[in-house]
N, C-alpha and C. Protein backbone atom coordinates (compact mmCIF):
# COMPACT_ATOMS: atom_id res chain seq x y z
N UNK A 1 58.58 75.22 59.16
CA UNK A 1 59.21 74.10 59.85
C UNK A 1 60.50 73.66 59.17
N UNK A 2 60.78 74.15 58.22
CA UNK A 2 62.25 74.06 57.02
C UNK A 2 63.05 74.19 58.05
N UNK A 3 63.15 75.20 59.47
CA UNK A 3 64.69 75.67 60.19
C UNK A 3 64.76 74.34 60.92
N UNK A 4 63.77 73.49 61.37
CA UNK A 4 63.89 72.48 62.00
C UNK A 4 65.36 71.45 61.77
N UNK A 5 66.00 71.36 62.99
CA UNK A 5 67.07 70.31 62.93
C UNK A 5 66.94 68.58 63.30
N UNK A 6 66.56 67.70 62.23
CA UNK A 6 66.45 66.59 62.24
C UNK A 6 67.74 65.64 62.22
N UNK A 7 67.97 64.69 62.87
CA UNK A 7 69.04 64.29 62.91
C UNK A 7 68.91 62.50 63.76
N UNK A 8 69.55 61.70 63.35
CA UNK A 8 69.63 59.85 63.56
C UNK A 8 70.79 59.86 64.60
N UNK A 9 70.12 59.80 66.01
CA UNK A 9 71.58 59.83 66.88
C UNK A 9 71.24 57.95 66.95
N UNK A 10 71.88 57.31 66.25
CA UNK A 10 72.56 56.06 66.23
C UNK A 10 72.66 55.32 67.76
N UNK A 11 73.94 56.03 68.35
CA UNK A 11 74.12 55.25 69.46
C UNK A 11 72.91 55.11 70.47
N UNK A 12 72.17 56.16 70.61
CA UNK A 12 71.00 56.03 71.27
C UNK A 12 69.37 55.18 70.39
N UNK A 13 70.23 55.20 69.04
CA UNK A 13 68.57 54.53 68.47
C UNK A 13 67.10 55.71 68.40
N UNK A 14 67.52 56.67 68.07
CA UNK A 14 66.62 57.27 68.75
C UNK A 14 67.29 58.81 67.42
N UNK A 15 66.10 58.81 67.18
CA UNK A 15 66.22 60.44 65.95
C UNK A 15 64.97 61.41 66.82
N UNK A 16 65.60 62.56 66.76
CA UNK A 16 65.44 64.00 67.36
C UNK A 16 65.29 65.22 66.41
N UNK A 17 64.74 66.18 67.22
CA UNK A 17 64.40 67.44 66.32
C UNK A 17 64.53 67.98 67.18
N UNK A 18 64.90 69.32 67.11
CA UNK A 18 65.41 70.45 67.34
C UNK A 18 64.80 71.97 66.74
N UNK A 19 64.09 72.49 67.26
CA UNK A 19 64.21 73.75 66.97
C UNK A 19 64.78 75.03 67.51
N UNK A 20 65.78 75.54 66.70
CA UNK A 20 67.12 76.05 67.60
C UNK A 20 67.48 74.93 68.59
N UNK A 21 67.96 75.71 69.75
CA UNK A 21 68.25 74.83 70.55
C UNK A 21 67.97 73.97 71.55
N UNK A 22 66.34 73.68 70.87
CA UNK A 22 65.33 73.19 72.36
C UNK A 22 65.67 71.92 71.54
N UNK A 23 65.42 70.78 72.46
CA UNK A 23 64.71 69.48 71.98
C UNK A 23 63.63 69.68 71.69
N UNK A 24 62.76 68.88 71.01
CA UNK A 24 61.39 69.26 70.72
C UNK A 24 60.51 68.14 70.59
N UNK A 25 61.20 67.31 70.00
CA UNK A 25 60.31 65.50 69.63
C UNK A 25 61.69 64.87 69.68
N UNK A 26 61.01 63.28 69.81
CA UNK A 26 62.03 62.31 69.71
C UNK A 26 61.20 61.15 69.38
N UNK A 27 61.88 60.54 68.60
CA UNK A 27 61.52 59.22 68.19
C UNK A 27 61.97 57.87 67.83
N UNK A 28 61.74 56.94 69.18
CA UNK A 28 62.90 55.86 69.95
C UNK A 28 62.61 54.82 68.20
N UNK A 29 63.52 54.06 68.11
CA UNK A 29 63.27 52.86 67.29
C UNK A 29 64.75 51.75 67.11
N UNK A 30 64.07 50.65 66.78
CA UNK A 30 64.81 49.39 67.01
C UNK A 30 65.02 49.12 65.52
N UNK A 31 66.40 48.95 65.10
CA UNK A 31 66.73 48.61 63.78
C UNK A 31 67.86 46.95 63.71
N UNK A 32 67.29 46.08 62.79
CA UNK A 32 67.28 44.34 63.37
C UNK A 32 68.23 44.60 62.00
N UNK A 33 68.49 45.30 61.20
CA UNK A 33 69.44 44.74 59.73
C UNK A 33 68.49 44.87 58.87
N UNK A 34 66.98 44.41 58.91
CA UNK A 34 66.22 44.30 57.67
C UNK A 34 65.04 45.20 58.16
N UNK A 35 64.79 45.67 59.03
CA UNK A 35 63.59 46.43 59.69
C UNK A 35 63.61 47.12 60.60
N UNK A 36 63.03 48.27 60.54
CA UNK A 36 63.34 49.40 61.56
C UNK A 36 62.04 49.70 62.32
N UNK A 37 61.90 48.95 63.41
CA UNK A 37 60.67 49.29 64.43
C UNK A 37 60.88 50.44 65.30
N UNK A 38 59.44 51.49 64.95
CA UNK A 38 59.59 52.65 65.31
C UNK A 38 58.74 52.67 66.30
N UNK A 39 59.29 53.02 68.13
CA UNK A 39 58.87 51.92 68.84
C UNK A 39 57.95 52.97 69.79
N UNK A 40 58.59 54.61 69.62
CA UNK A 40 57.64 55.90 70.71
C UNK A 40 58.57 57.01 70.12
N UNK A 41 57.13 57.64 69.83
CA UNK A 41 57.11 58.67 69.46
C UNK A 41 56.66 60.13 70.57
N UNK A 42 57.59 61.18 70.69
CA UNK A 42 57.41 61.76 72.30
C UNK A 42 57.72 63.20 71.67
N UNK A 43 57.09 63.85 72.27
CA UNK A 43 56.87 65.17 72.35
C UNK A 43 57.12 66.12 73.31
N UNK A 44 58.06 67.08 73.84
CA UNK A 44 58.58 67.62 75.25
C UNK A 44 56.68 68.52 75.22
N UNK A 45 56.29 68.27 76.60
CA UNK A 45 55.05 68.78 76.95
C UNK A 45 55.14 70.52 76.62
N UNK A 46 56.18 71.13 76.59
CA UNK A 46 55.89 72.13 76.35
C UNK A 46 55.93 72.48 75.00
N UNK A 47 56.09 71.98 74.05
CA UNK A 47 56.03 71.94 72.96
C UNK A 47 55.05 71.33 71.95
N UNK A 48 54.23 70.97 72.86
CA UNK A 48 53.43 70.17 71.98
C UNK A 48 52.10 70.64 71.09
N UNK A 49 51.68 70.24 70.00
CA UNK A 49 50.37 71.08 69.40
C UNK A 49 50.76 72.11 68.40
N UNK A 50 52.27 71.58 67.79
CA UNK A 50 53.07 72.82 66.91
C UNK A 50 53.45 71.33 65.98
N UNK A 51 53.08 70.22 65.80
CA UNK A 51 52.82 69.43 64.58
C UNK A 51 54.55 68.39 64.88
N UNK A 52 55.05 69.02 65.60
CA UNK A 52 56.47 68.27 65.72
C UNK A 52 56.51 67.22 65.45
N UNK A 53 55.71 65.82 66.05
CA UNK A 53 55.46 64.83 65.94
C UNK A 53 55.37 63.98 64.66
N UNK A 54 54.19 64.75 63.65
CA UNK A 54 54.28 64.70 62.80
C UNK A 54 55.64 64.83 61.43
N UNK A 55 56.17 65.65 62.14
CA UNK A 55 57.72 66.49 61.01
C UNK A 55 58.43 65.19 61.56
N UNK A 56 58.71 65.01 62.86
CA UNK A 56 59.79 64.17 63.05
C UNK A 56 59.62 62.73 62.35
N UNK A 57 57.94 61.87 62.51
CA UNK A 57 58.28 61.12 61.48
C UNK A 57 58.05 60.71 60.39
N UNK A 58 58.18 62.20 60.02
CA UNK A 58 57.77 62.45 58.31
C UNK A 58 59.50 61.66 57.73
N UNK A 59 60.12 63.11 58.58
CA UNK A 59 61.45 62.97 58.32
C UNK A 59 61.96 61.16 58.94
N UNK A 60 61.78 60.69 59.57
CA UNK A 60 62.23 59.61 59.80
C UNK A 60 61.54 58.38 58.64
N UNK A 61 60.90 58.25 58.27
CA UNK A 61 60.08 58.06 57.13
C UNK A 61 60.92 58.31 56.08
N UNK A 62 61.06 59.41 55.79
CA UNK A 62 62.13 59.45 54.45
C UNK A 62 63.72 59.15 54.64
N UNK A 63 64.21 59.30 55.26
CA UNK A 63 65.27 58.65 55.77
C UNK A 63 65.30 57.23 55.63
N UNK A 64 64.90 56.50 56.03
CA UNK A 64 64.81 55.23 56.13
C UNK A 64 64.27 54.82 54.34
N UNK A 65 63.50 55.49 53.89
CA UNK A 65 63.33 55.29 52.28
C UNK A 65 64.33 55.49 51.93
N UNK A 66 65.09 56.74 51.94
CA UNK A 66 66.47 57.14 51.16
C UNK A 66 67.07 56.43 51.59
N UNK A 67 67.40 55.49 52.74
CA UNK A 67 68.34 54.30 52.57
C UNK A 67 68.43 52.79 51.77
N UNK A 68 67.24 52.67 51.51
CA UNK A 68 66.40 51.71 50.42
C UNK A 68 67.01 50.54 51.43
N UNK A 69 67.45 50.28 52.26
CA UNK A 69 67.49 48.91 52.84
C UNK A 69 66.63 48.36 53.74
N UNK A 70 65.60 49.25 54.43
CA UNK A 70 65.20 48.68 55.48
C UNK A 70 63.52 48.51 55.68
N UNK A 71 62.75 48.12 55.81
CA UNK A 71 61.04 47.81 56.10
C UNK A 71 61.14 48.35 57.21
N UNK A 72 59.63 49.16 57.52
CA UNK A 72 59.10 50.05 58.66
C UNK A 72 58.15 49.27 59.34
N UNK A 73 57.83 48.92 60.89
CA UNK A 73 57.04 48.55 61.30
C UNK A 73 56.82 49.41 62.28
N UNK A 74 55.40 49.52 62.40
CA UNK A 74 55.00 50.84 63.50
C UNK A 74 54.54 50.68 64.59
N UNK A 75 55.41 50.63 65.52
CA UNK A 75 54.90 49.81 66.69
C UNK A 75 54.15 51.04 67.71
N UNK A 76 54.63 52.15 67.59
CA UNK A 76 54.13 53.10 68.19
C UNK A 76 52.62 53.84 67.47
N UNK A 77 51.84 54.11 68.43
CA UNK A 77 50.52 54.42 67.74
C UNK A 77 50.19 55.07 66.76
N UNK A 78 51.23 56.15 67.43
CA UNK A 78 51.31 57.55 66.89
C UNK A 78 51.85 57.54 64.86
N UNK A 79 53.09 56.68 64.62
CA UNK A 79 53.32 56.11 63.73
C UNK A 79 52.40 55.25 63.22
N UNK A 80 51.63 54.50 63.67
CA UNK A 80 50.61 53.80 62.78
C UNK A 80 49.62 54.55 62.08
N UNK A 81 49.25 55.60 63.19
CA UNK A 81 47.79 56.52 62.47
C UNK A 81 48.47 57.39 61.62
N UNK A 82 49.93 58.02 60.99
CA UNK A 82 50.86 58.43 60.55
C UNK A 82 50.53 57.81 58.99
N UNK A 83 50.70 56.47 59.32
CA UNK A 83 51.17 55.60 58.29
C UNK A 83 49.51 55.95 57.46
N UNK A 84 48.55 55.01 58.44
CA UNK A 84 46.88 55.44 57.83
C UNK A 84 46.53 56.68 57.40
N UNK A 85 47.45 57.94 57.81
CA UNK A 85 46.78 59.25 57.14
C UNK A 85 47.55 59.56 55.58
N UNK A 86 48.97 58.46 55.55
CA UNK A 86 49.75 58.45 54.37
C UNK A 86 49.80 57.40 53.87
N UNK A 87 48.81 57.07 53.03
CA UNK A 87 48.82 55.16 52.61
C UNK A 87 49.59 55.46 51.20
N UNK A 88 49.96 56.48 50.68
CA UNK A 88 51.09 56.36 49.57
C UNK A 88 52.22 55.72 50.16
N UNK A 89 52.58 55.70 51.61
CA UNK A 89 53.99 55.59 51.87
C UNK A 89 53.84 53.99 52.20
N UNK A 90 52.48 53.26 52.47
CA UNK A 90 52.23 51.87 52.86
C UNK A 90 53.20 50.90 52.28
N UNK A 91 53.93 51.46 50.90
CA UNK A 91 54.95 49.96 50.19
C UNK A 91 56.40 50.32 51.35
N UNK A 92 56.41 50.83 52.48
CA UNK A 92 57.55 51.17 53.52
C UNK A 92 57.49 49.80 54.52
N UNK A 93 56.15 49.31 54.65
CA UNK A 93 55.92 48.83 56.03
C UNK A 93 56.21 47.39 55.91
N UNK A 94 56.64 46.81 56.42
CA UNK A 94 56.91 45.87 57.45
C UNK A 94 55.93 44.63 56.96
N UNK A 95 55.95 43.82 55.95
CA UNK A 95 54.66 42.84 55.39
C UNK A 95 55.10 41.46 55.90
N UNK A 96 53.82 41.06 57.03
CA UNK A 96 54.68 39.91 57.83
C UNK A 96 54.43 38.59 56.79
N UNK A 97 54.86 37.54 56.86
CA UNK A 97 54.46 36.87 55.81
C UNK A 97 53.14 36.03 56.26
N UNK A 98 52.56 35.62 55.27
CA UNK A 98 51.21 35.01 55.40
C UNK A 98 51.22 33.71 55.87
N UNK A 99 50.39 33.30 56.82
CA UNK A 99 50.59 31.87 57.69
C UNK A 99 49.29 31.21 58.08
């Protein structure tokens, strides 16, 4: 999965993968300045069951770490059970304050 092309298309909000030249996953999210809600996570039907999902927001995941500015909240499912199968990455998320 190394040839995979990951990439933050900005104007759309929305980071993509690519293998060669198919689309393959996409993954929509809302970024406020301090938090990046990762809002659907999508898979082209013919592609699906080859882990894409997973790579894309592995990689979106580290991205957003390597920028050190921003908290993750997982609004999409798919990203939450993501987050629960990687609780090393839990100091990423989104800690609402206590009330």
């Amino acid at each position: 999965m190394a040839d995979l092309l990951f990439a933050d298309d900005k104007t759309a909000s929305r980071y993509t993968l690519h293998n060669g030249d198919d689309l393959v996953s996409v993954l929509d999210y809302r970024d406020d300045g301090r938090t990046v809600a990762l809002t659907r996570a999508f898979t082209i039907p013919t592609f699906r069951g080859h882990g894409y999902a997973a790579v894309i927001t592995e990689r979106a995941v580290d991205a957003i770490e390597a920028a050190g500015d921003r908290e993750i909240l997982p609004v999409c499912w798919y990203v939450g059970e993501w987050f629960e199968s990687h609780p090393e990455r839990a100091g990423l998320l989104h800690q609402r304050p206590a009330g």
